[in-house]
C-alpha atoms as a PDB file:
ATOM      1  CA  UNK A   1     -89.575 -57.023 -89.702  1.00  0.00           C
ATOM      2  CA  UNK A   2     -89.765 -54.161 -86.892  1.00  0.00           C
ATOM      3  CA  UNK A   3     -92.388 -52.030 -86.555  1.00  0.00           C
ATOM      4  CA  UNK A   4     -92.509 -48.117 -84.820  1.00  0.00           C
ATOM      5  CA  UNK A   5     -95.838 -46.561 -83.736  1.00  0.00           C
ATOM      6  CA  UNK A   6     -95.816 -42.761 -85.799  1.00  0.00           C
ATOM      7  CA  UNK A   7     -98.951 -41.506 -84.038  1.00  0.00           C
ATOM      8  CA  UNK A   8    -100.421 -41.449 -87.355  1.00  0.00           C
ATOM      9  CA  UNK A   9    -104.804 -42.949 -87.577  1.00  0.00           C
ATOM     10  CA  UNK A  10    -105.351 -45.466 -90.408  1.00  0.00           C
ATOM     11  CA  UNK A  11    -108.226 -44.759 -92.550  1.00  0.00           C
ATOM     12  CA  UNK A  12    -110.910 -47.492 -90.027  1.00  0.00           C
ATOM     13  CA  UNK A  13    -109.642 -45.953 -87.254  1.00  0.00           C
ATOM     14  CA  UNK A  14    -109.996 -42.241 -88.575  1.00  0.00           C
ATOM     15  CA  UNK A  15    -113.907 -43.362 -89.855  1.00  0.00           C
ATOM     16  CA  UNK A  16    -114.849 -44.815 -86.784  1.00  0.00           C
ATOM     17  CA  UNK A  17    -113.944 -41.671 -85.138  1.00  0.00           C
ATOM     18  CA  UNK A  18    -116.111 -39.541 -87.668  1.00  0.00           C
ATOM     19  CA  UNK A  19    -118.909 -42.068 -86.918  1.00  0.00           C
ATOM     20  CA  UNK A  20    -118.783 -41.701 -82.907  1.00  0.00           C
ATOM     21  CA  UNK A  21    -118.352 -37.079 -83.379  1.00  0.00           C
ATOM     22  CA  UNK A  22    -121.422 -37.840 -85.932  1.00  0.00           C
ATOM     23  CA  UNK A  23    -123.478 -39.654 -83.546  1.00  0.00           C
ATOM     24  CA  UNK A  24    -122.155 -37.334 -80.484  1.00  0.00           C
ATOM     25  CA  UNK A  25    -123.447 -34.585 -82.838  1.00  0.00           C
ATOM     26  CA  UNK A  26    -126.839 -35.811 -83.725  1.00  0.00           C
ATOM     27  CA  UNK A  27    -128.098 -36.725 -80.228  1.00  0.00           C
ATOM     28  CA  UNK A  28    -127.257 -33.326 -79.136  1.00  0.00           C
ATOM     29  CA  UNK A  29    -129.306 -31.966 -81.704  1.00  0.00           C
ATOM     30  CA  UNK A  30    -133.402 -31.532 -81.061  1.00  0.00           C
ATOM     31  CA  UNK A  31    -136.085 -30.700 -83.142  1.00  0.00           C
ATOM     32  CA  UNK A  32    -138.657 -27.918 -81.733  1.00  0.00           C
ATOM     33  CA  UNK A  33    -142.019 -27.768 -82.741  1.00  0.00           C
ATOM     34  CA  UNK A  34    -141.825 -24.665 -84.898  1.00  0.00           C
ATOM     35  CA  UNK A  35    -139.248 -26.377 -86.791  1.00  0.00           C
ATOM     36  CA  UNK A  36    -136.206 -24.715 -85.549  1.00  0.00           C
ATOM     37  CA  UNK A  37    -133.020 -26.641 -84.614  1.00  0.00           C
ATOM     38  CA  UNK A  38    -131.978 -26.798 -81.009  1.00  0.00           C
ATOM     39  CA  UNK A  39    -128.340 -27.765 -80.225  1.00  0.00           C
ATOM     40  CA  UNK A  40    -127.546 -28.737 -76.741  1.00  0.00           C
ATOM     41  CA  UNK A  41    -124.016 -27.796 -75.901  1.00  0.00           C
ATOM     42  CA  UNK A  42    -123.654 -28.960 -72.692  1.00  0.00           C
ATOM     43  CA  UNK A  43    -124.739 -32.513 -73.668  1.00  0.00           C
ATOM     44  CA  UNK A  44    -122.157 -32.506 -76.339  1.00  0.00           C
ATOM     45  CA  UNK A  45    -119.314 -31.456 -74.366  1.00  0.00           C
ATOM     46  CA  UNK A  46    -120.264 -34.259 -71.594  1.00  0.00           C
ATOM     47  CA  UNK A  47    -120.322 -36.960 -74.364  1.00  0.00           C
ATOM     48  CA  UNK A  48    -117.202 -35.919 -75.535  1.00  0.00           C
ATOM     49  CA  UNK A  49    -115.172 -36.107 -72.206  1.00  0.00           C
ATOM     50  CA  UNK A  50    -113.057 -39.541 -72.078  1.00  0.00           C
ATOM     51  CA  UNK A  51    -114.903 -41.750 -69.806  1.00  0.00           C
ATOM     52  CA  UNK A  52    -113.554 -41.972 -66.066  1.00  0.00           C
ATOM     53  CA  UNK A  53    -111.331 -44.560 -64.818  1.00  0.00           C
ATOM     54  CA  UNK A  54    -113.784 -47.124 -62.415  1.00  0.00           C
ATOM     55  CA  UNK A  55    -112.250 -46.867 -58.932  1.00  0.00           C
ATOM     56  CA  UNK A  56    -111.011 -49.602 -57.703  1.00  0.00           C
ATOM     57  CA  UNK A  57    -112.716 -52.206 -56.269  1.00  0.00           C
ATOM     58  CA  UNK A  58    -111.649 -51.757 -52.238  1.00  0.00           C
ATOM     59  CA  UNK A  59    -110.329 -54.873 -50.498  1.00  0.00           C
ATOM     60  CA  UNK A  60    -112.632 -56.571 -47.703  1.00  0.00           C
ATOM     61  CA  UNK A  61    -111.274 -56.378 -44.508  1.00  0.00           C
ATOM     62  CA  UNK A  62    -109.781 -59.634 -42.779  1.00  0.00           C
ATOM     63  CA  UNK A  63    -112.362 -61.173 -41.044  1.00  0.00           C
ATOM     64  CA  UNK A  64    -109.584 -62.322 -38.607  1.00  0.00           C
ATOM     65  CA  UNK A  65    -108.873 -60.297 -35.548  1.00  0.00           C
ATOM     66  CA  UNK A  66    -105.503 -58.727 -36.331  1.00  0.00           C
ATOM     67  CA  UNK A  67    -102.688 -59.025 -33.763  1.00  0.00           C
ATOM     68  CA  UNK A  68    -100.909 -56.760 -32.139  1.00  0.00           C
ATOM     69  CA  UNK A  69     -96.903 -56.306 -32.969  1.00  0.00           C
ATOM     70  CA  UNK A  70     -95.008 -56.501 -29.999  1.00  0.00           C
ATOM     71  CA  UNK A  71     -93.192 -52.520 -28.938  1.00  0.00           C
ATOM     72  CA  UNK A  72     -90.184 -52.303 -30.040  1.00  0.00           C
ATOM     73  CA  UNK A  73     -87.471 -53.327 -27.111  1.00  0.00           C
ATOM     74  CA  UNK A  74     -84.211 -51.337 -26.754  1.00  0.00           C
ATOM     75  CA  UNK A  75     -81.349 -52.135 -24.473  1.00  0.00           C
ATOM     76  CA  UNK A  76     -81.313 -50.679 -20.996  1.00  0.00           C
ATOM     77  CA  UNK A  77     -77.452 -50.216 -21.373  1.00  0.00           C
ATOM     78  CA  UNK A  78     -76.117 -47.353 -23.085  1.00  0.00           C
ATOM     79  CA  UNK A  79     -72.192 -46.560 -24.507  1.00  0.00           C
ATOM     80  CA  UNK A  80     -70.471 -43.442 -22.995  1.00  0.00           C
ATOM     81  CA  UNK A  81     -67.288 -42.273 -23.780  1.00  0.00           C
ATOM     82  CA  UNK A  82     -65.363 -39.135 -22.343  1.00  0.00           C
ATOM     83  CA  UNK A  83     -62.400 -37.927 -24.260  1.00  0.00           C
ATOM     84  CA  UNK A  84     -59.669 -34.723 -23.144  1.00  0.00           C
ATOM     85  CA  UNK A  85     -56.247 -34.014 -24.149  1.00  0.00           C
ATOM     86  CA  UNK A  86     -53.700 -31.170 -22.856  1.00  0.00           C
ATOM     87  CA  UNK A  87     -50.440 -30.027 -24.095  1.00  0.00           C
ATOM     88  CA  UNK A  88     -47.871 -30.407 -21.393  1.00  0.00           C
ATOM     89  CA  UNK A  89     -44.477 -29.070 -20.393  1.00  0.00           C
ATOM     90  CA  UNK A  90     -43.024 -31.777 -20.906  1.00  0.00           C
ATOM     91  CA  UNK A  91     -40.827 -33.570 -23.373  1.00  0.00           C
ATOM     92  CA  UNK A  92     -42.136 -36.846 -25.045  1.00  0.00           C
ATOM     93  CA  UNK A  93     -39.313 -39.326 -23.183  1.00  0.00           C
ATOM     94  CA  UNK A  94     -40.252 -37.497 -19.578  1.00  0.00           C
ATOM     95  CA  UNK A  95     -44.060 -37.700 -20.419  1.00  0.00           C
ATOM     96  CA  UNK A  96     -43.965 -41.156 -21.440  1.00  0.00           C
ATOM     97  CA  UNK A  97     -41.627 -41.830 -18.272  1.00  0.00           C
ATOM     98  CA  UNK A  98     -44.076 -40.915 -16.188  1.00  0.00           C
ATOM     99  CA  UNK A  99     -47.879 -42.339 -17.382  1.00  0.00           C
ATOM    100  CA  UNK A 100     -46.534 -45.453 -19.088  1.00  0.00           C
ATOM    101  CA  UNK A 101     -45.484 -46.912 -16.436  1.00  0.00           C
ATOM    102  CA  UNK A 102     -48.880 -49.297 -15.933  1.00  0.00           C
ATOM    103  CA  UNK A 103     -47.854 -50.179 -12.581  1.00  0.00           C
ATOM    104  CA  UNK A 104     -48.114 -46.537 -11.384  1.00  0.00           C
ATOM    105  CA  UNK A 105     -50.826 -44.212 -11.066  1.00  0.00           C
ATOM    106  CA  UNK A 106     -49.460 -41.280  -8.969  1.00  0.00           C
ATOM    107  CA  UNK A 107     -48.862 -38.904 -11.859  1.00  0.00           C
ATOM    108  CA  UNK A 108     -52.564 -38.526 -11.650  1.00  0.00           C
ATOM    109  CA  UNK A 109     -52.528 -37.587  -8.561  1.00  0.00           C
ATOM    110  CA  UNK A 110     -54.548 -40.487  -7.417  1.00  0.00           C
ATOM    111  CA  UNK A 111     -54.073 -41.926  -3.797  1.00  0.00           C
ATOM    112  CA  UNK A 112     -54.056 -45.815  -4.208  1.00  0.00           C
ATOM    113  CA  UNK A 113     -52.278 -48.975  -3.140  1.00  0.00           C
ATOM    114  CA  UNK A 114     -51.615 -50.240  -6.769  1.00  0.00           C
ATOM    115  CA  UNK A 115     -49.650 -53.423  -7.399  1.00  0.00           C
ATOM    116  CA  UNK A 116     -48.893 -55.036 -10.803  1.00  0.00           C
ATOM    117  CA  UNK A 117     -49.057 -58.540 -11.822  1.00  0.00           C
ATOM    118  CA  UNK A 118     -47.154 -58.975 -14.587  1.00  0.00           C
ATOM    119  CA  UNK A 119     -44.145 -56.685 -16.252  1.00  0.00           C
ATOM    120  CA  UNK A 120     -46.466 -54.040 -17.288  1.00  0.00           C
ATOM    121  CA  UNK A 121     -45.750 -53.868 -21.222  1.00  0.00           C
ATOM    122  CA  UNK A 122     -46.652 -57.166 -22.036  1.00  0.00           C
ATOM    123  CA  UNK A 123     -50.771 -57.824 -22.983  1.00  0.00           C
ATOM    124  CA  UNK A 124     -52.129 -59.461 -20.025  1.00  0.00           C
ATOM    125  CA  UNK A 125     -50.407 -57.730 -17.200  1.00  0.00           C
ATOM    126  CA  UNK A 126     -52.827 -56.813 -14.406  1.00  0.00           C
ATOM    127  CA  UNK A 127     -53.236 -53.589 -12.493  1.00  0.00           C
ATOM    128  CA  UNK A 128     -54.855 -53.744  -8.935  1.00  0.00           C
ATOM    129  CA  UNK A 129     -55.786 -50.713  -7.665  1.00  0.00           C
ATOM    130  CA  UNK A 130     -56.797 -50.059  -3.818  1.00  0.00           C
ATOM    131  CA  UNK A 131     -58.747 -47.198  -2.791  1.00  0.00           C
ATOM    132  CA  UNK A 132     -59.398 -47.963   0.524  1.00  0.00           C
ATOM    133  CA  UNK A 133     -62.453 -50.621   0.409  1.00  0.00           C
ATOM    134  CA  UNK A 134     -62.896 -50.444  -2.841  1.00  0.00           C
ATOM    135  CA  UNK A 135     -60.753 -52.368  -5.536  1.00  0.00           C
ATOM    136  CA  UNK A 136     -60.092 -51.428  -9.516  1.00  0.00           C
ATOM    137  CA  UNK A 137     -58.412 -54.111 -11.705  1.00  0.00           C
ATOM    138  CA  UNK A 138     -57.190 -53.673 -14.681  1.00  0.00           C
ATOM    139  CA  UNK A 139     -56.282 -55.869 -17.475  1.00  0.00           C
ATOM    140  CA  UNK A 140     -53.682 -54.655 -20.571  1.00  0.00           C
ATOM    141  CA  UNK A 141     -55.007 -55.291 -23.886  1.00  0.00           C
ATOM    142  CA  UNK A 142     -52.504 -53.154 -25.814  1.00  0.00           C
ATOM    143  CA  UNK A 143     -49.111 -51.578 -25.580  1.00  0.00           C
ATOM    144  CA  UNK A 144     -47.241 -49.982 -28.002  1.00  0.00           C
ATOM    145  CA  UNK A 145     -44.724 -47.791 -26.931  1.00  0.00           C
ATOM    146  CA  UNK A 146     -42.108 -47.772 -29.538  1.00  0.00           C
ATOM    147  CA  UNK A 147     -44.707 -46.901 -32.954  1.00  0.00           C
ATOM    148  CA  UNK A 148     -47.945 -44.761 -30.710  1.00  0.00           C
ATOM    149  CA  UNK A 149     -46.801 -44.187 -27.059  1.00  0.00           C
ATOM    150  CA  UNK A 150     -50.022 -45.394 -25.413  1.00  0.00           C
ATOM    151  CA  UNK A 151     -51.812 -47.846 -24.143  1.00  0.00           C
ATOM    152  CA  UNK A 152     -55.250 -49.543 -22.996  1.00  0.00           C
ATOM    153  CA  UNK A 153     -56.468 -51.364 -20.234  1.00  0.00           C
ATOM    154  CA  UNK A 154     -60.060 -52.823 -19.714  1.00  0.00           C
ATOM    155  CA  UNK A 155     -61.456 -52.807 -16.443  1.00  0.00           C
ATOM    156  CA  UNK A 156     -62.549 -56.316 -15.497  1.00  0.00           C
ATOM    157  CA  UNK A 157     -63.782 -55.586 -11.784  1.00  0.00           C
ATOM    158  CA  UNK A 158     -64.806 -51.407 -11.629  1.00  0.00           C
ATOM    159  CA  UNK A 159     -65.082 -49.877  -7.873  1.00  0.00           C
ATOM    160  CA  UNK A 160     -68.769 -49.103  -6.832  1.00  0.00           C
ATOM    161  CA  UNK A 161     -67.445 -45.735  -6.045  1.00  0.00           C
ATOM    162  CA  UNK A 162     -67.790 -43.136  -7.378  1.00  0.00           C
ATOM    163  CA  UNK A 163     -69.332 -45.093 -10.650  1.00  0.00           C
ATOM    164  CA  UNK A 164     -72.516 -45.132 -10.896  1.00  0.00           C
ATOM    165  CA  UNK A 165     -73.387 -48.691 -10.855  1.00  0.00           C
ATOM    166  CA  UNK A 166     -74.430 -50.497 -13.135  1.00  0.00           C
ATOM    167  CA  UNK A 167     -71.166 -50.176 -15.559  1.00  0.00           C
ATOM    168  CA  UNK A 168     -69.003 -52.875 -17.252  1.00  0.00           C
ATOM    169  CA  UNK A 169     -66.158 -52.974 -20.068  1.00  0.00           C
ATOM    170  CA  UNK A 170     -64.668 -49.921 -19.046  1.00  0.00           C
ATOM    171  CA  UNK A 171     -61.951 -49.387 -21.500  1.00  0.00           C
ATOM    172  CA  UNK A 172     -59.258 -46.501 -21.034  1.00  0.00           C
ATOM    173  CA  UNK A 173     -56.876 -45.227 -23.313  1.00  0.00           C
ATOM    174  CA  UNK A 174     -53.323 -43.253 -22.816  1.00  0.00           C
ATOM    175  CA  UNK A 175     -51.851 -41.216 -25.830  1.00  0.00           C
ATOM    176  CA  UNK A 176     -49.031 -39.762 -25.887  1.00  0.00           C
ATOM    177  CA  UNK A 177     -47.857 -37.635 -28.856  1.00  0.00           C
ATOM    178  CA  UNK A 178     -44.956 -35.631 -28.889  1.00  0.00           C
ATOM    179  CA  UNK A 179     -45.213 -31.202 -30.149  1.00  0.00           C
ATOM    180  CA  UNK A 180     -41.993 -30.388 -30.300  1.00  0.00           C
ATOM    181  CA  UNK A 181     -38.828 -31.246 -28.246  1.00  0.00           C
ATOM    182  CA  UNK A 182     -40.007 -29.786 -24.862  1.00  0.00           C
ATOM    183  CA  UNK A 183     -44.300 -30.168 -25.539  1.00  0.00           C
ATOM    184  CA  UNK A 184     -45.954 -32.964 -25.565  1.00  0.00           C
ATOM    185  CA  UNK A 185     -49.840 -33.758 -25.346  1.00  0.00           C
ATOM    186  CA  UNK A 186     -51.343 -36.019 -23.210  1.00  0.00           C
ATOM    187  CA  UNK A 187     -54.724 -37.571 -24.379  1.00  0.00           C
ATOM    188  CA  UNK A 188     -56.627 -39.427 -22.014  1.00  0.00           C
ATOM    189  CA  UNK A 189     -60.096 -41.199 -23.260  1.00  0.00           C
ATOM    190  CA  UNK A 190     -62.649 -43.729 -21.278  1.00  0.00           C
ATOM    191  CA  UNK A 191     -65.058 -45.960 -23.115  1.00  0.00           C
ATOM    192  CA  UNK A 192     -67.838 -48.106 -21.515  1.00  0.00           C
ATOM    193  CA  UNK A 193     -71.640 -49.560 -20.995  1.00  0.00           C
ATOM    194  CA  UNK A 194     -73.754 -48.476 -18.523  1.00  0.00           C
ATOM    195  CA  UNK A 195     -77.091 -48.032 -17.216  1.00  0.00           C
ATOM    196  CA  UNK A 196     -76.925 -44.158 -16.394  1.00  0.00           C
ATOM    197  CA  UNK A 197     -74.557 -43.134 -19.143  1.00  0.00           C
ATOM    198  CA  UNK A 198     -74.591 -39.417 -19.007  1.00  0.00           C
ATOM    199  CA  UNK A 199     -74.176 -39.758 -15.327  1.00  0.00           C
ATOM    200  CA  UNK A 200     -70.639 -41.982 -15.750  1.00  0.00           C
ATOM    201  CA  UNK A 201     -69.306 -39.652 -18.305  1.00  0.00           C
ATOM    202  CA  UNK A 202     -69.383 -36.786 -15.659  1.00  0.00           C
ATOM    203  CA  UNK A 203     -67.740 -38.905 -13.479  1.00  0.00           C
ATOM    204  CA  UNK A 204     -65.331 -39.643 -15.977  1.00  0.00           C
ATOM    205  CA  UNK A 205     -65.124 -36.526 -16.792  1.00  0.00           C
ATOM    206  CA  UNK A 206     -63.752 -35.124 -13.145  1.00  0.00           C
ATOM    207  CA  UNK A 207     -61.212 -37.978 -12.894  1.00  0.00           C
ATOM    208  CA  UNK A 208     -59.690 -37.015 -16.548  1.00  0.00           C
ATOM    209  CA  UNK A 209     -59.514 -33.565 -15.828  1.00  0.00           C
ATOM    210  CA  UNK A 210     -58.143 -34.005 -12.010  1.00  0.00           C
ATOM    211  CA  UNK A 211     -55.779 -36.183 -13.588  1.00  0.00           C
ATOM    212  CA  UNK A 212     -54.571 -33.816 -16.349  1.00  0.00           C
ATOM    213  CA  UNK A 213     -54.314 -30.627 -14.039  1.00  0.00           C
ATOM    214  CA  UNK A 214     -52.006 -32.678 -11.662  1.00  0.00           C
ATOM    215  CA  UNK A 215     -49.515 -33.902 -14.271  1.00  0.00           C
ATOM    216  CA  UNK A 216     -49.687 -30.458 -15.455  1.00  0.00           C
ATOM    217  CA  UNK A 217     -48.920 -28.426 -11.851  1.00  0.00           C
ATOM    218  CA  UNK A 218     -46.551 -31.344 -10.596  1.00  0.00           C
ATOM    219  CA  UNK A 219     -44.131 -31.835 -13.100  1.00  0.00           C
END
């Protein structure tokens, strides 16, 4: 058998209400000594308000001394990344002639001894680069020219100049993506952890752009 609750008061429930108004009633009433009947409103309306809800009891406080949580740490090495692109003269087979070639760096305009160990297409192959004292190796972690035209390297052992020290896994990234049959674009991104990031991505920054404004006045 199921039951549903119609809001409606059974005939006790309804009685005992009368009873409580009826009491309510009665004690608000007084008697004065010339015989007239004095009703005292304010008593009535204060009996008749639904009685407050008794705050809750508070907790005691631990009688342990609480500890302190340790600050938060954060990592004193921070990701950068630089990222620029320009449409060249230049059709996608010349382009690609020129900057995949992971052996050679000149299109950029930088002045370097740079030797290759390794055929230069295949993952693994090495590129040293010399710039005077200092010394930039290079390691290829992906080629694809026939399907993307690009590929990265990850710098195992990054110059001290002009980084700005500390920085590790420097990874770099040539694009190449052809417009039409005489425009191509050349994008050129960096990737890395460092210390100072901002002050790396400037850096960055100034290479990529010296870069891209001598493949685009040279050729």
């Amino acid at each position: 058998v199921s039951t549903q609750s119609t809001g409606v008061i059974g005939p006790a429930a309804e009685m005992r209400r009368l009873l409580g108004l009826l009491v309510v009633v009665l004690l608000a009433f007084s008697v004065c000594a010339d015989g007239t009947i004095n009703i005292n409103f304010e008593k009535m309306l204060t009996d008749l308000q639904p009685a407050p809800t008794p705050a809750p009891t508070p907790t005691p406080a631990p009688t342990s001394t609480p500890t302190t949580a340790a600050p938060a740490t954060t990592s004193p090495w921070a990701f950068g990344f630089v990222e620029q692109q320009r449409t060249l003269n230049l059709s996608l087979a010349r382009l690609w002639s020129l900057v995949g070639n992971f052996g050679d760096i000149s299109w950029s305009g930088t002045q370097c001894d740079c030797s290759l160990v390794g055929d230069g297409s295949t993952t693994g192959s090495q590129r040293i680069a010399r710039l005077g004292p200092f010394v930039v190796r290079e390691n290829l972690v992906s080629y694809k020219e026939q399907s993307h035209y690009a590929y990265t390297t990850l710098t195992t052992e990054p110059s001290l100049n002009p980084f700005v020290a500390p920085i590790e896994n420097i990874i770099t990234g040539i694009h190449v993506k052809a417009v039409n049959s005489t425009h191509s674009i050349l994008r050129w991104n960096v990737a890395f952890y460092a210390k100072d990031a901002k002050a790396n991505e400037n850096v960055f920054a100034g290479v990529i752009k010296g870069g891209l404004d001598h493949i685009s006045s040279a050729y």
